[in-house]
C-alpha atoms as a PDB file:
ATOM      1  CA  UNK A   1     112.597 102.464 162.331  1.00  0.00           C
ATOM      2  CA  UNK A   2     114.475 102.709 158.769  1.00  0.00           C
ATOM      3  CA  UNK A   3     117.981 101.925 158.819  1.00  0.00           C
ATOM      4  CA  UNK A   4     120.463 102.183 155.686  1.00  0.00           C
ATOM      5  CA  UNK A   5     124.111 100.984 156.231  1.00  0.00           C
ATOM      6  CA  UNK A   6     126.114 102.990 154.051  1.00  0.00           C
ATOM      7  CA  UNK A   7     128.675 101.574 151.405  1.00  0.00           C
ATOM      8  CA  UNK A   8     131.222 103.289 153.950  1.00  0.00           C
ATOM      9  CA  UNK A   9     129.878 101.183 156.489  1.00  0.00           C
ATOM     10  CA  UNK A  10     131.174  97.667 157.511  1.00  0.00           C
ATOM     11  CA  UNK A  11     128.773  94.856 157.636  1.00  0.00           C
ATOM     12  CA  UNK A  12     127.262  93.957 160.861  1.00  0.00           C
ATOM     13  CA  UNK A  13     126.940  90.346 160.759  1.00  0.00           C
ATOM     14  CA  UNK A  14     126.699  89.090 165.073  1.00  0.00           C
ATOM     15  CA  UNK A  15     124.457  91.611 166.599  1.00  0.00           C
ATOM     16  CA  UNK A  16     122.654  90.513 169.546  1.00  0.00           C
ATOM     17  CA  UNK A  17     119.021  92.173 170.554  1.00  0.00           C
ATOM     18  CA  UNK A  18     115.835  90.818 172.099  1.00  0.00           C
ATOM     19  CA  UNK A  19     117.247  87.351 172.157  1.00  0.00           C
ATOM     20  CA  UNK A  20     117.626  87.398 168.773  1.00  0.00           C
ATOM     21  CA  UNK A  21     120.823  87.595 166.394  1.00  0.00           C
ATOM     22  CA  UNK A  22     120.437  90.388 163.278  1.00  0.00           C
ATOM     23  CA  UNK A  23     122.492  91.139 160.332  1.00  0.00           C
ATOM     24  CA  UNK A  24     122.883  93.721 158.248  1.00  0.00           C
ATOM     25  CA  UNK A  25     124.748  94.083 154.920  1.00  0.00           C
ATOM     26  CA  UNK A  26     126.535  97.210 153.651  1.00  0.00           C
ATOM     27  CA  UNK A  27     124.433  99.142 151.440  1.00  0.00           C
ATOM     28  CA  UNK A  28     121.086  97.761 152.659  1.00  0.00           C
ATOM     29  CA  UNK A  29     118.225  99.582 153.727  1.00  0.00           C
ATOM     30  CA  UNK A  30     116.091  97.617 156.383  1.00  0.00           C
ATOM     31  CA  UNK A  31     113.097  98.326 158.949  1.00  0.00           C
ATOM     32  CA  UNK A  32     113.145  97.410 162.490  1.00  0.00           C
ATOM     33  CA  UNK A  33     111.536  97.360 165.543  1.00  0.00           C
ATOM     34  CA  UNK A  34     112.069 100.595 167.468  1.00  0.00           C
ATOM     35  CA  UNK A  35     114.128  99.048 169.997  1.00  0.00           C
ATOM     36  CA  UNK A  36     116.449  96.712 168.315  1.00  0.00           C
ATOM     37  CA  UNK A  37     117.100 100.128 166.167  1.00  0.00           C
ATOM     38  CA  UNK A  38     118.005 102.469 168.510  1.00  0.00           C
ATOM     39  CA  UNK A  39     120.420  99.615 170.298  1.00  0.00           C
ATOM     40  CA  UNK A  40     121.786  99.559 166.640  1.00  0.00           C
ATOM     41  CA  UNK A  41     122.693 103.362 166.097  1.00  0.00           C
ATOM     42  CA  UNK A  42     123.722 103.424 169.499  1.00  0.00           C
ATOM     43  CA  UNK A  43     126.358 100.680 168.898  1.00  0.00           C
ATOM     44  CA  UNK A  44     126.587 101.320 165.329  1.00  0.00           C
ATOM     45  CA  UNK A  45     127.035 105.142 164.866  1.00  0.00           C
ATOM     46  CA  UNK A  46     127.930 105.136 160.910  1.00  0.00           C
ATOM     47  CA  UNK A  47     124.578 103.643 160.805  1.00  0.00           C
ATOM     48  CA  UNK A  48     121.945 106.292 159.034  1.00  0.00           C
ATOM     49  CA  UNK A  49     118.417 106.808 160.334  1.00  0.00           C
ATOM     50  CA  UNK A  50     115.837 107.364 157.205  1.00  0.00           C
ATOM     51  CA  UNK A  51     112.517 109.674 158.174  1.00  0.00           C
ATOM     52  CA  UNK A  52     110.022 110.180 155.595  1.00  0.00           C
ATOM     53  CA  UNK A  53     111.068 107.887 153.408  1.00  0.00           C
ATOM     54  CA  UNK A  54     108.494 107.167 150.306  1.00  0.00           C
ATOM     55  CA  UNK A  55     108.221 103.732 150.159  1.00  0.00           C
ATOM     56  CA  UNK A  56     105.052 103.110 148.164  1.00  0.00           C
ATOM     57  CA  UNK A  57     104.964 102.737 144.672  1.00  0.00           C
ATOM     58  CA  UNK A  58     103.036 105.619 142.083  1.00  0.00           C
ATOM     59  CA  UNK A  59     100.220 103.374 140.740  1.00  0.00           C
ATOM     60  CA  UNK A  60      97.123 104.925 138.335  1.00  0.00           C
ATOM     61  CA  UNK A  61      93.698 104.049 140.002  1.00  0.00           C
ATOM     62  CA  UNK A  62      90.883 104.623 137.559  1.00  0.00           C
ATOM     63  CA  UNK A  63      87.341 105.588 139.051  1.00  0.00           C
ATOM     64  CA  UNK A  64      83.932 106.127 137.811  1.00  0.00           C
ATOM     65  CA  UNK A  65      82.342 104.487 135.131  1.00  0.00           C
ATOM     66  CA  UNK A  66      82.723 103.991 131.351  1.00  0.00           C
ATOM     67  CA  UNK A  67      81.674 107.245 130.449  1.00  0.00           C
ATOM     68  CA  UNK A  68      83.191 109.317 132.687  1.00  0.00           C
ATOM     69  CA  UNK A  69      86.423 107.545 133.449  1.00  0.00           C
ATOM     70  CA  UNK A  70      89.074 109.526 135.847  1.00  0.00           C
ATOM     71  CA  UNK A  71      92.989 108.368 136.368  1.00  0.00           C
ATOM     72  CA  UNK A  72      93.941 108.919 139.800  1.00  0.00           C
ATOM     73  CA  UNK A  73      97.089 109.308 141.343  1.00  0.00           C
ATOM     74  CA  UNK A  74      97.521 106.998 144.363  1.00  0.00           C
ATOM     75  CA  UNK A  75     100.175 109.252 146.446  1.00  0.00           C
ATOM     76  CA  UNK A  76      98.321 112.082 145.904  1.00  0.00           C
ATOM     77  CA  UNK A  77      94.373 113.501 145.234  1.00  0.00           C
ATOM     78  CA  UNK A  78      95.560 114.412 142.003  1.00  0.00           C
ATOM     79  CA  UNK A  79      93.551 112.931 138.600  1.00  0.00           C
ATOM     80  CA  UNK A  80      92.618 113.707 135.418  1.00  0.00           C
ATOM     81  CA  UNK A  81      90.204 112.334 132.559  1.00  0.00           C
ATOM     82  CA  UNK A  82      93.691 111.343 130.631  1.00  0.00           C
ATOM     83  CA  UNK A  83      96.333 108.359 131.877  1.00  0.00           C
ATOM     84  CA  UNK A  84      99.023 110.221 130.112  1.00  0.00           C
ATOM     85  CA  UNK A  85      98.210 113.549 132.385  1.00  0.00           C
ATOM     86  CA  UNK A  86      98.569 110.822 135.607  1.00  0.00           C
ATOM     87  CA  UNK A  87     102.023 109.665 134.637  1.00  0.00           C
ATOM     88  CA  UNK A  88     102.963 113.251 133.551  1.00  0.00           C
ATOM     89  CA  UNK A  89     101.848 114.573 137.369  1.00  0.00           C
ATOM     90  CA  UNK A  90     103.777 111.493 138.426  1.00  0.00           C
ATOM     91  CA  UNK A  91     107.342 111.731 136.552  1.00  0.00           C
ATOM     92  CA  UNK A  92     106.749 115.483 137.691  1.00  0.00           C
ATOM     93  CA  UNK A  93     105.357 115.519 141.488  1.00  0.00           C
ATOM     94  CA  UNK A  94     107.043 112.167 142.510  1.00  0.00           C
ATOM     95  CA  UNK A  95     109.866 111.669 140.852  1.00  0.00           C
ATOM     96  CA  UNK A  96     112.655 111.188 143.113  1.00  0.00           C
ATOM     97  CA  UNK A  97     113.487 107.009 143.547  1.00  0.00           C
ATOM     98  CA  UNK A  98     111.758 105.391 145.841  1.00  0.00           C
ATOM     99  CA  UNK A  99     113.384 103.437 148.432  1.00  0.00           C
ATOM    100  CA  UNK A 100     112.479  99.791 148.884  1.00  0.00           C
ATOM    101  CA  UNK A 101     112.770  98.575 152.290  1.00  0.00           C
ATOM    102  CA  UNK A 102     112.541  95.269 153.664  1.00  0.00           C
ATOM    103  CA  UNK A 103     111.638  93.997 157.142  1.00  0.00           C
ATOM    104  CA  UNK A 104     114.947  92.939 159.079  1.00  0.00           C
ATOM    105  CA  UNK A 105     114.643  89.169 160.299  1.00  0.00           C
ATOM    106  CA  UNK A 106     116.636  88.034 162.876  1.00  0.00           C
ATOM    107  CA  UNK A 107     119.710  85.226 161.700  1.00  0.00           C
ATOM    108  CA  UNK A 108     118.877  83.179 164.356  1.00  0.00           C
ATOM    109  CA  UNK A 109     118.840  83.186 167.952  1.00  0.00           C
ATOM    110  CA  UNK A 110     121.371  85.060 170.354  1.00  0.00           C
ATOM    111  CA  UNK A 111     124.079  83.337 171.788  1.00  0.00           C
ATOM    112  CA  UNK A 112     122.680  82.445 175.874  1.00  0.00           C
ATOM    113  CA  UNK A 113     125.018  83.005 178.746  1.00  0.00           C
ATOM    114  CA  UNK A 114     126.145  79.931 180.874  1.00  0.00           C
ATOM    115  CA  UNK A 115     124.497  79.889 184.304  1.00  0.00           C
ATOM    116  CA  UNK A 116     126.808  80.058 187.454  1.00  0.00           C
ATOM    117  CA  UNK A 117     126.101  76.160 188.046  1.00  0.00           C
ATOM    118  CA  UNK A 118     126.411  75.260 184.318  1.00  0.00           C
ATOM    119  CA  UNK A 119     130.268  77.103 184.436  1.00  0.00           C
ATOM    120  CA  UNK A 120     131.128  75.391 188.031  1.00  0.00           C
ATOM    121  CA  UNK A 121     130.288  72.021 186.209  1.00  0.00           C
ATOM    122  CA  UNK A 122     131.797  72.931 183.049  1.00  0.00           C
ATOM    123  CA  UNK A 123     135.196  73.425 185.057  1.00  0.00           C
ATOM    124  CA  UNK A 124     134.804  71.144 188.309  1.00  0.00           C
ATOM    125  CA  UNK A 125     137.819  69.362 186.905  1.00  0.00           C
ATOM    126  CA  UNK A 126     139.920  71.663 186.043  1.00  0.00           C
ATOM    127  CA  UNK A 127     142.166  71.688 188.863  1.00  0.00           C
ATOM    128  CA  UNK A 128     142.445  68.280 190.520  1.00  0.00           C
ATOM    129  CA  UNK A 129     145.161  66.407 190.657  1.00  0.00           C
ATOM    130  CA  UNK A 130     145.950  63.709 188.624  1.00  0.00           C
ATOM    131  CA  UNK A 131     146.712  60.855 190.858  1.00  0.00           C
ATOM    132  CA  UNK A 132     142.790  61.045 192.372  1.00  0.00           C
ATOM    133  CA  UNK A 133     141.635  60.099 189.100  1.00  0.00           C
ATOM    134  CA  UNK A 134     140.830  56.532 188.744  1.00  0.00           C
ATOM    135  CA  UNK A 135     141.317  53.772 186.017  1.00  0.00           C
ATOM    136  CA  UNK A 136     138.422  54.815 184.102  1.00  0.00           C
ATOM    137  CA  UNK A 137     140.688  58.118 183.175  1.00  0.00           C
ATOM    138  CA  UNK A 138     143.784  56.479 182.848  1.00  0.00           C
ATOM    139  CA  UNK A 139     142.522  53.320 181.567  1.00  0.00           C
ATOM    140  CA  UNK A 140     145.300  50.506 181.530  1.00  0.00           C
ATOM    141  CA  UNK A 141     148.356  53.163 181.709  1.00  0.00           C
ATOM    142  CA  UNK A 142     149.661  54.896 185.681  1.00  0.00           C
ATOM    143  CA  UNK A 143     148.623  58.359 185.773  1.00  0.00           C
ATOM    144  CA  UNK A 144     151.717  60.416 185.081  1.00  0.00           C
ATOM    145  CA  UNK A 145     153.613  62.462 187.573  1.00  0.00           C
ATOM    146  CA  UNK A 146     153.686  66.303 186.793  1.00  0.00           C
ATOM    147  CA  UNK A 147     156.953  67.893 187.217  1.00  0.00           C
ATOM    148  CA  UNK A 148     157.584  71.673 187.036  1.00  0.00           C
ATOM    149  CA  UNK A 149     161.186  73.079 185.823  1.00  0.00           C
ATOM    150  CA  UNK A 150     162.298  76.639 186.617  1.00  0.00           C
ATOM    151  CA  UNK A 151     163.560  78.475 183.754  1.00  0.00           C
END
């Protein structure tokens, strides 16, 4: 899927899909993977979807042989025994600007949830009381007493 974010857009820097992290500049056109686009216009709706875009290059093929040389368009079955009649067809048949695209690639990975036991043992100590703690918190100083004052 084609994406262009518009110079109205903002940029999208943290997006998370697929386990991955994507970004996406204002004023870029990019190609991604069905799904991470669709999660991206569905979060992003100032995000523009391209169809039929023209993304190839007009290049002149020649064919045959010395003596009966043809110039070929390559978007098209058009040729003709001149080059100059090619780039004439081209500048007239294909002449809007193509787009280049690039392939999005992820930033880096996406940012992994903490398990329930990881956040129990991230905050076992949270709430215990002071005095329970032993020297190797307090080190050579008394644990201090906490006092609460009303306002």
């Amino acid at each position: 899927m084609i994406l262009k974010n518009p110079e109205t857009g903002a940029p999208i820097t943290k997006f998370s899909c697929q386990g991955k992290r994507w970004a996406f500049p204002v004023n870029e056109i990019l190609r991604f993977s069905d799904e991470v686009g669709a999660a991206l216009l569905e979060t992003y709706p100032f995000l523009k979807k391209l169809e039929n875009v023209e993304t190839r290059k007009p290049e002149i093929l020649e064919m045959g042989d010395a003596d009966n040389l043809l110039f070929k368009c390559s978007l098209c079955e058009y040729n003709h025994p001149k080059k100059i009649g090619v780039i004439g067809h081209q500048r007239a048949k294909h002449s809007e600007p193509l787009i280049d695209v690039k392939d999005a690639v992820p930033v880096g990975d996406a940012p992994r949830n903490p398990t329930l036991m990881e956040m129990r043992k991230k905050h076992s100590g949270m709430y215990d009381e002071p005095d329970l703690a032993g020297p190797e918190v307090y080190g050579d100083r008394e644990p201090q007493e906490y006092r609460f004052h009303s306002l």
